[in-house]
N, C-alpha and C. Protein backbone atom coordinates (compact mmCIF):
# COMPACT_ATOMS: atom_id res chain seq x y z
N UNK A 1 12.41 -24.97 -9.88
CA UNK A 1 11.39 -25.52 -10.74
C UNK A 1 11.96 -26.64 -11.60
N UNK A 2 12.98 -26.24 -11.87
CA UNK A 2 13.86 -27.31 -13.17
C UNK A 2 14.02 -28.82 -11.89
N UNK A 3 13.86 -28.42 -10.83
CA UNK A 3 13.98 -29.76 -9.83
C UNK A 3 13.15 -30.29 -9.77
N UNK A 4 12.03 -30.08 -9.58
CA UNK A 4 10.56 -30.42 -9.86
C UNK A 4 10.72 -30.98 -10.85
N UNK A 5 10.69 -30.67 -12.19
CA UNK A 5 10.27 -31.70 -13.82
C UNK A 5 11.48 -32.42 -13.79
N UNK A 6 12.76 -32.52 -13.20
CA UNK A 6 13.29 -33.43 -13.79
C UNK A 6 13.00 -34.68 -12.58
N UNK A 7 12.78 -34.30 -11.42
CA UNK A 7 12.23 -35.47 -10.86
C UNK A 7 10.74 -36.20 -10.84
N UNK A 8 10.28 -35.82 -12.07
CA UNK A 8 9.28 -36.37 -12.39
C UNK A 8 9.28 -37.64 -12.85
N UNK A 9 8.27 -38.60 -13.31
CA UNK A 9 8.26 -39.57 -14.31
C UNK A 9 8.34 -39.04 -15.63
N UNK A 10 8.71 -40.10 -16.22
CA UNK A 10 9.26 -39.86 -17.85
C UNK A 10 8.54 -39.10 -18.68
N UNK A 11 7.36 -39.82 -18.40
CA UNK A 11 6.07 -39.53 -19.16
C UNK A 11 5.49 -37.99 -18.69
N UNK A 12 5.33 -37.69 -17.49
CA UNK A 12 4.96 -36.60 -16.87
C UNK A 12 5.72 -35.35 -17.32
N UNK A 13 7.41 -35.50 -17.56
CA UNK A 13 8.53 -34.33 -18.03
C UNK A 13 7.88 -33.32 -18.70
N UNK A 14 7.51 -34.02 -19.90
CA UNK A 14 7.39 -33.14 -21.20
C UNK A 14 6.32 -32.28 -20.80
N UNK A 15 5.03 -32.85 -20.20
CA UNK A 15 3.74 -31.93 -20.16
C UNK A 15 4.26 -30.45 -18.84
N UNK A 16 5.08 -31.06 -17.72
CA UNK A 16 5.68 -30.45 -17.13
C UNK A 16 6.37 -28.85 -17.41
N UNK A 17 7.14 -28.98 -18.70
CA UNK A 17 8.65 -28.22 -18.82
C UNK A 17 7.34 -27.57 -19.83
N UNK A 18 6.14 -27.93 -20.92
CA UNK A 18 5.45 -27.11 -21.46
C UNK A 18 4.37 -26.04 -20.41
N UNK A 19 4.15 -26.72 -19.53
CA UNK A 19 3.27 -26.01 -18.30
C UNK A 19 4.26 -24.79 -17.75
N UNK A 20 5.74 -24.91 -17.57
CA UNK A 20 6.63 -24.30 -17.10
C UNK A 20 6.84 -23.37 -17.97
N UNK A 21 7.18 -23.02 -19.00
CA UNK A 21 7.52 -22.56 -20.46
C UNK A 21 5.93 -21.75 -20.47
N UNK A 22 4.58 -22.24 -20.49
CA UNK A 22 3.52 -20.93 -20.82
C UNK A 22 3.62 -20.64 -19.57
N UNK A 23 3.80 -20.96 -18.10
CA UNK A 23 3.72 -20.12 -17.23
C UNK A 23 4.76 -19.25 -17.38
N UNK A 24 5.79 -18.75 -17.63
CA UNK A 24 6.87 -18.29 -18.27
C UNK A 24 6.43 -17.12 -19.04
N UNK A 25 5.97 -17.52 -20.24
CA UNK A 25 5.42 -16.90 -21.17
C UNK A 25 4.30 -15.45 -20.57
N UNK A 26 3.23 -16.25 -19.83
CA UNK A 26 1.85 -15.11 -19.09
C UNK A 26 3.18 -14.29 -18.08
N UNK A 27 3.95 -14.40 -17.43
CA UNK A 27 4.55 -13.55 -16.88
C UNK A 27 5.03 -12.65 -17.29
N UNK A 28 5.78 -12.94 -18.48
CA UNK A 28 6.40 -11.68 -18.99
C UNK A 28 5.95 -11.22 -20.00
N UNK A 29 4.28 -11.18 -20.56
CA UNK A 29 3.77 -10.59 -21.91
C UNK A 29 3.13 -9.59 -21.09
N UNK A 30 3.33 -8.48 -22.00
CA UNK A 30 3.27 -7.01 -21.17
C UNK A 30 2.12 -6.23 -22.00
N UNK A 31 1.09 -7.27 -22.82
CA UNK A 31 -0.09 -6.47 -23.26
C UNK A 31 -1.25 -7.01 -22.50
N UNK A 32 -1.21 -7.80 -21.01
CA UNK A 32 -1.98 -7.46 -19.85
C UNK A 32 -2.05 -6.69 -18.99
N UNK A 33 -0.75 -6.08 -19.19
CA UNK A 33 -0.78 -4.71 -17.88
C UNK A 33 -1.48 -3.44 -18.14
N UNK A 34 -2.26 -3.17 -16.71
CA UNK A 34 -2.88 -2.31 -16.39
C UNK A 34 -2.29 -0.47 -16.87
N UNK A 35 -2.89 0.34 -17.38
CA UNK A 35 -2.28 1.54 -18.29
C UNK A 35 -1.95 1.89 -16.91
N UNK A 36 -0.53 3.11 -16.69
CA UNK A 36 -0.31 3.55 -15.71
C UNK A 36 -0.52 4.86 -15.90
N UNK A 37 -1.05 5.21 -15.09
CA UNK A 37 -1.50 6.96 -14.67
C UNK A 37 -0.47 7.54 -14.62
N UNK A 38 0.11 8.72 -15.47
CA UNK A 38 0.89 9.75 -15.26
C UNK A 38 1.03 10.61 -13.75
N UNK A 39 2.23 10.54 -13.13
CA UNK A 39 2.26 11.48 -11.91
C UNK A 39 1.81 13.11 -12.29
N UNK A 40 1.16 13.06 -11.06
CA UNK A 40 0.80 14.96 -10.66
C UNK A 40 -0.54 14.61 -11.60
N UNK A 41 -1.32 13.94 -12.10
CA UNK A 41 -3.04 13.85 -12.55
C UNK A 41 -3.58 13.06 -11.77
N UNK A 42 -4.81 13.44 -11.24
CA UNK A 42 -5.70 13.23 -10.44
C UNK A 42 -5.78 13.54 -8.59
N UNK A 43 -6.73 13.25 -7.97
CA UNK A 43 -6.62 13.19 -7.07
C UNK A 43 -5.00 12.10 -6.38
N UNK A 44 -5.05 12.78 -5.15
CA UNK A 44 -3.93 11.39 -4.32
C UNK A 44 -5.35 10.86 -3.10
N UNK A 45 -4.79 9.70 -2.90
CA UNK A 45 -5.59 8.46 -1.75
C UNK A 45 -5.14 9.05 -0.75
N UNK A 46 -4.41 9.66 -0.16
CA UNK A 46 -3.98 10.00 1.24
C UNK A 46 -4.69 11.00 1.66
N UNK A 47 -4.74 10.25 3.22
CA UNK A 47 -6.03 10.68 4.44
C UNK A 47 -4.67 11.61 5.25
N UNK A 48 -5.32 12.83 5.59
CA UNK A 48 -4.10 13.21 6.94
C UNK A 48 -4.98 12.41 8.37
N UNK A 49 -6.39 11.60 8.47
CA UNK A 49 -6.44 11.35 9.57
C UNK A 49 -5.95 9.93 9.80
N UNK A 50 -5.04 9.38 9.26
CA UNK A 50 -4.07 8.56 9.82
C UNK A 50 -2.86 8.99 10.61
N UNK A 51 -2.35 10.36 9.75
CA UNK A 51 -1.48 10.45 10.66
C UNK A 51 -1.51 11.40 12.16
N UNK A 52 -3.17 12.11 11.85
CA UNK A 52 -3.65 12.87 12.76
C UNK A 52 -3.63 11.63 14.18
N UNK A 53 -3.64 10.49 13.80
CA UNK A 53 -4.42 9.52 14.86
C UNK A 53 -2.92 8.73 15.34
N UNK A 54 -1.56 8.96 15.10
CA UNK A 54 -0.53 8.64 15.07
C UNK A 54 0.02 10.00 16.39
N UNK A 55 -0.03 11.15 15.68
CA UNK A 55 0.07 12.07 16.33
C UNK A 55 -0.36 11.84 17.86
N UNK A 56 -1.58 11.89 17.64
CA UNK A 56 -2.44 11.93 18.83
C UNK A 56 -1.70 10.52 19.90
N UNK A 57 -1.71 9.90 19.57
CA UNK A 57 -1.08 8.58 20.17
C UNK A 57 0.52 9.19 20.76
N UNK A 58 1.11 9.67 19.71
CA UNK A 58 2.38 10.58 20.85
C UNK A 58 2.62 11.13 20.91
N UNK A 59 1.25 12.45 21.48
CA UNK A 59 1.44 13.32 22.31
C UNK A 59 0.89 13.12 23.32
N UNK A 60 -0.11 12.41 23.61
CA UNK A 60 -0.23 11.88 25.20
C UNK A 60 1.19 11.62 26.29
N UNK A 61 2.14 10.78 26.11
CA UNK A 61 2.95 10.82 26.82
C UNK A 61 4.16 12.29 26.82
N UNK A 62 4.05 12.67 25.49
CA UNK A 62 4.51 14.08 25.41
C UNK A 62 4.15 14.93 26.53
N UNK A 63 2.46 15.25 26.91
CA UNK A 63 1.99 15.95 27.75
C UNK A 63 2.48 15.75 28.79
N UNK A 64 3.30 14.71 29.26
CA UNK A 64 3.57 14.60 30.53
C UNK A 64 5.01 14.71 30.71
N UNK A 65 5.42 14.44 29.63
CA UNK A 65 7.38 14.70 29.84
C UNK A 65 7.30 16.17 29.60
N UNK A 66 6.91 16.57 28.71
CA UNK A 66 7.52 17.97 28.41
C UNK A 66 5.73 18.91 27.79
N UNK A 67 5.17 19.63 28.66
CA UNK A 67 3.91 19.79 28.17
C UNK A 67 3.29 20.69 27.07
N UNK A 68 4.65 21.56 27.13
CA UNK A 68 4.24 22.43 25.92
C UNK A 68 4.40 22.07 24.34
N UNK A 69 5.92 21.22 24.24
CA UNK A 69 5.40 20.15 23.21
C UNK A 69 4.30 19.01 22.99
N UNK A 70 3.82 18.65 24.15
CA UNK A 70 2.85 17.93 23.97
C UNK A 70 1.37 18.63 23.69
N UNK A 71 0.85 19.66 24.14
CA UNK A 71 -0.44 20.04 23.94
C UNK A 71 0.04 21.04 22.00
N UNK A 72 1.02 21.36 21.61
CA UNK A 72 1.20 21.60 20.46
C UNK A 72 0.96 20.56 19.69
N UNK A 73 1.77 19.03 19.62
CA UNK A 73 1.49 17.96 19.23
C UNK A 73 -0.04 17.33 19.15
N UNK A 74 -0.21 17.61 20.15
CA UNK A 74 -2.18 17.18 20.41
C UNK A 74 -2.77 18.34 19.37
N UNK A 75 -2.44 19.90 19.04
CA UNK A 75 -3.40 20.72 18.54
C UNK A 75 -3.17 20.09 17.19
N UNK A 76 -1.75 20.09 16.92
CA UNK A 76 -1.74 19.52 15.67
C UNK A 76 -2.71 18.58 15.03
N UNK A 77 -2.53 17.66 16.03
CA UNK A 77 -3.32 16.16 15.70
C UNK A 77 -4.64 16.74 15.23
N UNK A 78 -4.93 17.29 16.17
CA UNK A 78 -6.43 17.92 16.13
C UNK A 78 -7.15 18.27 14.66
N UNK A 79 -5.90 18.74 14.65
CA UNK A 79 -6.18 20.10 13.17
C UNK A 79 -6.03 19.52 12.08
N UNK A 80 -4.83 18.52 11.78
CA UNK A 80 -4.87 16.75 10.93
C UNK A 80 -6.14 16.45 11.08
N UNK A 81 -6.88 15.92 12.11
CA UNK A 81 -7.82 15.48 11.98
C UNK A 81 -9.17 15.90 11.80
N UNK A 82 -9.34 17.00 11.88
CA UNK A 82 -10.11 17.82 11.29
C UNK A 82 -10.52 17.79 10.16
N UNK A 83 -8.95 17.94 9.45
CA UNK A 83 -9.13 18.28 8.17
C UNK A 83 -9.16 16.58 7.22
N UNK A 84 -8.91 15.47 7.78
CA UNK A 84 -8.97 14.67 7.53
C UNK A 84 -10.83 13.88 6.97
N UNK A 85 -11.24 14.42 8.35
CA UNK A 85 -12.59 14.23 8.26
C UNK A 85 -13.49 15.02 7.21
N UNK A 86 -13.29 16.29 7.09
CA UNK A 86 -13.71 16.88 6.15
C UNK A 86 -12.78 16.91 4.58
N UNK A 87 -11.76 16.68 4.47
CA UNK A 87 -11.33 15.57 3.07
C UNK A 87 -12.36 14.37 2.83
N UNK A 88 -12.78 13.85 3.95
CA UNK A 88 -13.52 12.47 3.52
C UNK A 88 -14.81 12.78 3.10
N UNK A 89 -15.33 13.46 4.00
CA UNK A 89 -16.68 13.78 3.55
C UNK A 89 -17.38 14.69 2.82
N UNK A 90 -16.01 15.33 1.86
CA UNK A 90 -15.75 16.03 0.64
C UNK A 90 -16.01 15.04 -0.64
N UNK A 91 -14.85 14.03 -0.38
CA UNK A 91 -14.93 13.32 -1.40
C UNK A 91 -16.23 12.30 -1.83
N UNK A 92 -17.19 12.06 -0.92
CA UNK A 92 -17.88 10.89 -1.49
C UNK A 92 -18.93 11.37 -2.13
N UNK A 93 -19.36 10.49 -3.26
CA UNK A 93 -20.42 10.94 -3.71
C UNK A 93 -21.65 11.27 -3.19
């Protein structure tokens, strides 16, 4: 940045290095930040049917190398996703 204003025109510097200096300033004043929520209060955002749908994606080839890990992997998924769907349609108003 300091490369920028000093290769400016003469005249241009000063308004420059003050533009630089309050952008400066809004960065580091810390009575805009957002209050932070204490851990372990409230709900958490996490879906298990993302990873139900991850699952599911590899245990298909599972089923075919080795099948009894794979149809375990698939029930899993299942049961992730199950419960995924009914998390969601728990939560909305």
């Amino acid at each position: 940045m300091a490369r920028v204003v000093n290769s400016a025109d003469v005249e241009d510097r000063q308004d420059m290095r003050e533009y630089a200096i309050e952008l400066l300033k809004e960065e580091t004043e810390l009575g805009d930040t957002p209050a932070v929520r204490p851990a372990g209060h409230g709900t958490t955002q996490t879906n298990p049917l993302g990873i139900a749908l991850l699952l599911g994606v590899v245990a298909l080839p599972l089923l075919l190398l080795f099948p009894p890990f794979g149809v375990t992997m698939l029930g899993v998924a299942a049961l992730m996703g199950l419960w995924g769907l009914v998390a969601t349609l728990l939560r909305r108003p």
